[in-house]
Protein backbone atom coordinates (compact mmCIF):
# COMPACT_ATOMS: atom_id res chain seq x y z
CA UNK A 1 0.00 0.00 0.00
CA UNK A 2 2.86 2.14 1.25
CA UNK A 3 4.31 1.57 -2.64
CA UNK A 4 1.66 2.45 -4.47
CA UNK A 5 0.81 5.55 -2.10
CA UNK A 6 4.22 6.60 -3.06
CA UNK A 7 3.85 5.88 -6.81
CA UNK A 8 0.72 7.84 -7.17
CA UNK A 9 2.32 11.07 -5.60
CA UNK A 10 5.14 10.60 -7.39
CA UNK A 11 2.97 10.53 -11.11
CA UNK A 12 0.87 13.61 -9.64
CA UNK A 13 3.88 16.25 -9.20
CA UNK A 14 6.09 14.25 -11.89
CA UNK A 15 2.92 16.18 -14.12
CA UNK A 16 3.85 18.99 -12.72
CA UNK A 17 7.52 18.91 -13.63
CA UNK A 18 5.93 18.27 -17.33
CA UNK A 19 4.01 21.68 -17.28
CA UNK A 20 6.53 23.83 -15.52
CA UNK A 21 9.32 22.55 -17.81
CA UNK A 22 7.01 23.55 -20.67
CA UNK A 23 6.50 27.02 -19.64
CA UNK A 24 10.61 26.92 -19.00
CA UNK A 25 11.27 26.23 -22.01
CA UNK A 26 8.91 29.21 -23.51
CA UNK A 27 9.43 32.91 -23.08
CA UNK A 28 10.24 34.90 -20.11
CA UNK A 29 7.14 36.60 -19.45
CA UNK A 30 5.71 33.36 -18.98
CA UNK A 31 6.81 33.21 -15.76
CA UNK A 32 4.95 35.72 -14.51
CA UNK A 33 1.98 33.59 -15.43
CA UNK A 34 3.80 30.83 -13.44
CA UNK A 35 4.40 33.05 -10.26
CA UNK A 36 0.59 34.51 -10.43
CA UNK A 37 -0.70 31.20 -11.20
CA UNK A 38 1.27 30.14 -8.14
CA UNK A 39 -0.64 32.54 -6.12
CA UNK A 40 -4.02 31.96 -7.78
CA UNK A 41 -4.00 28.13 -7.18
CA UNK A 42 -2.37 27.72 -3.95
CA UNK A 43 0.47 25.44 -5.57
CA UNK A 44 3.10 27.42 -3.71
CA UNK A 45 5.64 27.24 -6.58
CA UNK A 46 8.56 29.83 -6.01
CA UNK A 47 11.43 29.01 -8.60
CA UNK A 48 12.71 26.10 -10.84
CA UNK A 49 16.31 25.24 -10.67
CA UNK A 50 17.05 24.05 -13.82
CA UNK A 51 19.60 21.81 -12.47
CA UNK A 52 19.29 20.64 -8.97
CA UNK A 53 22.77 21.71 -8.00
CA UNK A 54 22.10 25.13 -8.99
CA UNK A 55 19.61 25.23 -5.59
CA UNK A 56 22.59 24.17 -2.96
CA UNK A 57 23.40 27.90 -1.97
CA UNK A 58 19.91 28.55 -1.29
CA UNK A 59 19.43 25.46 0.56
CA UNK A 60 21.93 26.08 3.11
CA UNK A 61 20.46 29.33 4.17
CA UNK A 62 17.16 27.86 4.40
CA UNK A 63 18.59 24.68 6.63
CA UNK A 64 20.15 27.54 8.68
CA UNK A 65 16.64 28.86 9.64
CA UNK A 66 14.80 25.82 9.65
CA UNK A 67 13.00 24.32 12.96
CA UNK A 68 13.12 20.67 11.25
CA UNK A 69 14.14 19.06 8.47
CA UNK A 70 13.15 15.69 6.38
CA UNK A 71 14.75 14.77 3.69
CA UNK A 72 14.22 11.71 1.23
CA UNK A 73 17.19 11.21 -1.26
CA UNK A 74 17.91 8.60 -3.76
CA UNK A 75 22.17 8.61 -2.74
CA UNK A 76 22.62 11.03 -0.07
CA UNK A 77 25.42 12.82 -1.26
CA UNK A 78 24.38 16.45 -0.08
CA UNK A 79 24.04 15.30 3.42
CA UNK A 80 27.76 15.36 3.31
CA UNK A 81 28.20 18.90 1.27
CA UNK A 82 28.03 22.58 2.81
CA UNK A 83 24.57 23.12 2.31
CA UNK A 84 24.13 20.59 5.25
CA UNK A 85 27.35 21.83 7.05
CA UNK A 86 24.96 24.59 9.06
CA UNK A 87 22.73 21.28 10.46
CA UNK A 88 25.64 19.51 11.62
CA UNK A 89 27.77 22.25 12.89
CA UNK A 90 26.20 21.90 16.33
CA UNK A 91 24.95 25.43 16.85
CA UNK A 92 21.54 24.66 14.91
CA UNK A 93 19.73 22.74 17.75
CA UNK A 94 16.60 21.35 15.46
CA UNK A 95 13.01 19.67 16.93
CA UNK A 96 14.40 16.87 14.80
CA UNK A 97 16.01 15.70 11.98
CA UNK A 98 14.70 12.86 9.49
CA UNK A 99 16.59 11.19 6.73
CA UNK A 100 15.60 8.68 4.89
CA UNK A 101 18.31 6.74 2.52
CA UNK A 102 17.50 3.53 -0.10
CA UNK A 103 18.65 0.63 2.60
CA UNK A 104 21.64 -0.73 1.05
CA UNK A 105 21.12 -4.12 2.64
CA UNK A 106 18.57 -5.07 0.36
CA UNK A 107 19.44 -7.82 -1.97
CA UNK A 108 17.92 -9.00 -5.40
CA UNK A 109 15.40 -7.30 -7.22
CA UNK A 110 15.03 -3.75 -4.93
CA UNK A 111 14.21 -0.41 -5.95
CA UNK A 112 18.54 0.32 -5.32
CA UNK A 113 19.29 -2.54 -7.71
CA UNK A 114 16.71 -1.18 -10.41
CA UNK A 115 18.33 2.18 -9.94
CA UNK A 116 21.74 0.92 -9.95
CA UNK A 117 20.70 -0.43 -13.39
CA UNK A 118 19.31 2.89 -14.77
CA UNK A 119 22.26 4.64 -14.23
CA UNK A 120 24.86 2.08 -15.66
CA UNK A 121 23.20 2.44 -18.86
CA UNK A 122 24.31 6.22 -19.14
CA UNK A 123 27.10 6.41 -16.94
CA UNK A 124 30.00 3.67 -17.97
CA UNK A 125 31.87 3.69 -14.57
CA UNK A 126 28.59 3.00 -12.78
CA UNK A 127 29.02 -0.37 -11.48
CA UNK A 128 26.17 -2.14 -9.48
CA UNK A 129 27.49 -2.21 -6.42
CA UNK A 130 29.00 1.75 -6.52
CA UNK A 131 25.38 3.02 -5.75
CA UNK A 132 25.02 1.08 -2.81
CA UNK A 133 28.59 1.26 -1.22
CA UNK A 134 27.93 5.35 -1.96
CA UNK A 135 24.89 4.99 0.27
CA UNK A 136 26.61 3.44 2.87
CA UNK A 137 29.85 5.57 3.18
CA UNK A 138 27.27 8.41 3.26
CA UNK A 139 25.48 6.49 6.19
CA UNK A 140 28.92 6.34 8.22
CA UNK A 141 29.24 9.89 7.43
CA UNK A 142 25.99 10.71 8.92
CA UNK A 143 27.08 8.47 12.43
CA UNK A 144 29.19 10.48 13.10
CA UNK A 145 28.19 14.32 12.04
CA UNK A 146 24.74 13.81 13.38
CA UNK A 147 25.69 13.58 16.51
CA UNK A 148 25.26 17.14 17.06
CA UNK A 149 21.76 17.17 16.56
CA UNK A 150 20.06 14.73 19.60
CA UNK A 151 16.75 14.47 17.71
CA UNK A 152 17.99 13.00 14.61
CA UNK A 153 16.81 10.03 13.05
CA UNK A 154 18.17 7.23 9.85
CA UNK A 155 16.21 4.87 8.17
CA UNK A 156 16.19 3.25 4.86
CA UNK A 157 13.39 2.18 2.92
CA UNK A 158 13.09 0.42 -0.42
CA UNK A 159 10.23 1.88 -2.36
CA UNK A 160 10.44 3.53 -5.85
CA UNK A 161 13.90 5.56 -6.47
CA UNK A 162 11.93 8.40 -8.10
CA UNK A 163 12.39 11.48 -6.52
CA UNK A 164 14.90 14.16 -3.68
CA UNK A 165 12.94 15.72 -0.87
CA UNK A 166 14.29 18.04 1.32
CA UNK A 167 11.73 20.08 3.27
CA UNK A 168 11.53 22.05 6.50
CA UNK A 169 8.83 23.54 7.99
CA UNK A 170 8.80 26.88 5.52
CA UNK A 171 9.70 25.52 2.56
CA UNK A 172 11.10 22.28 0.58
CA UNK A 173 13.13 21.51 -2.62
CA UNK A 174 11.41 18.63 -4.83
CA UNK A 175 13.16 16.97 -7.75
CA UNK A 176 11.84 13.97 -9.34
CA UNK A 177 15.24 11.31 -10.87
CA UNK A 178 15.22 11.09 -14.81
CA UNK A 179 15.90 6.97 -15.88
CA UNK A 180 18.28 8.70 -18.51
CA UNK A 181 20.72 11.20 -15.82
CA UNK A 182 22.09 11.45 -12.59
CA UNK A 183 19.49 13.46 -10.02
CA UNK A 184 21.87 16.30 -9.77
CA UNK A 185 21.29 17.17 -13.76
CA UNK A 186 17.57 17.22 -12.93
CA UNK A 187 15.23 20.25 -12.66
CA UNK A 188 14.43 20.85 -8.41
CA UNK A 189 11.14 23.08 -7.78
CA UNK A 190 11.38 25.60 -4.73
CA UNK A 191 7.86 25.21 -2.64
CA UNK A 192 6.91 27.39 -0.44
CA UNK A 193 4.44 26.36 2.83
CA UNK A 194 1.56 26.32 2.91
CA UNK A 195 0.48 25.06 -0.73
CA UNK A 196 0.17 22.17 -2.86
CA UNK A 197 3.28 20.66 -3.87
CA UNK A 198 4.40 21.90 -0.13
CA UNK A 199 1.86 18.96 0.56
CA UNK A 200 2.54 16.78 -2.01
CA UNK A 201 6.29 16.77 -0.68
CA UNK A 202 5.37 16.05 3.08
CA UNK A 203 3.61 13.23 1.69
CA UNK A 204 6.07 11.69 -0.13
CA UNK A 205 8.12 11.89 2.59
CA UNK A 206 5.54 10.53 4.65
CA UNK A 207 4.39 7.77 2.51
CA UNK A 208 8.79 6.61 2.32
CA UNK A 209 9.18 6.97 6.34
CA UNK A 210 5.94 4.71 6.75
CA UNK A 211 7.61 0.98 6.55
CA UNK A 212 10.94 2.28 6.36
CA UNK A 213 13.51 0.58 9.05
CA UNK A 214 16.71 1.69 11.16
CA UNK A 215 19.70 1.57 9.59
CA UNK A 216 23.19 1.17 10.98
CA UNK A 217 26.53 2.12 9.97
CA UNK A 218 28.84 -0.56 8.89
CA UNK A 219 31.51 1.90 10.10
């Protein structure tokens, strides 16, 4: 149930992505369309990164201000960059902090396998096991540098690899993982609370941390 929960949010803003894209693609006064239409509709949309990279510098100032955090990635890799350095710097005390990584203990025919496979049809040096050691070094990383923050929690679930959230309680950055490039060369959307795909994010979230399971460093 959890699954198809998941899928179903997943195709609803992935149709969002489509439109937005669309208008991104067309000329600039569209976007004031986009930014009134925003406003009209409740959808909450701020900005569209058109790679999800682009969004780190704004990220970390909006970690820095943040009362909690949740984030659902596909590797994990940010957790370890300075956007997150502000989180686990110590002098950020947050109600809590959520992660939720693919569980890298899973064996034949998981969501992290099928991803692992996606990938190592664009990228050569992608081997299937690199995705899931990546997950775990980032999981010893995270043993260690959350220890600043006492309410933090780790778990990995293995659901559909499909999308990056990373949402606090003003805002959160959504970007959905092409089967043809790495997330980071994705589009991310900028949501602001309250609104739509504010919601639709917290559920995703939601729908991955229900079923999802404790997971230990190896370190």
């Amino acid at each position: 149930m959890t699954a198809f929960l998941f899928g179903v949010l997943s195709s609803l803003a992935a149709s969002v992505i489509v439109l937005v894209l669309g208008l991104l693609r067309g000329s600039r006064p569209l976007w004031w369309l986009v930014a009134l239409g925003s406003r009209c509709t409740g959808t909450g949309l701020g900005r569209v990164y058109r790679l999800q990279s682009a969004a780190e510098p704004d990220l970390a100032r909006d970690l820095s201000r943040a009362r909690w955090i949740k984030v659902l990635a596909g590797r994990g890799n940010v957790l370890t960059r300075e956007a997150f350095s502000p989180v686990w710097s110590g002098v950020l005390p947050m109600d809590s902090v959520q992660v939720l990584l693919p569980d890298p203990h899973t064996g034949t025919g998981s969501w992290l396998e099928r991803r692992s496979r996606d990938v190592g049809r664009f990228d050569a040096g992608f081997t299937p096991a690199l995705l899931r050691s990546q997950i775990e070094s980032n999981i010893s990383y995270l043993s260690r540098a959350a220890r600043t923050q006492r309410n933090f929690e780790l778990r990995g679930f293995d659901l559909p690899h499909t999308c990056r959230v990373i949402a606090t309680d003003r805002v959160a950055y959504l970007t959905f993982y092409s089967s043809s490039e790495h997330g980071r060369n994705s589009p991310c959307l900028y949501v602001r609370a309250p609104g739509l795909l504010y919601a639709v994010a917290l559920q995703l979230f939601e729908a991955a941390w229900t079923g999802s399971s404790p997971v230990a460093s190896a370190a």
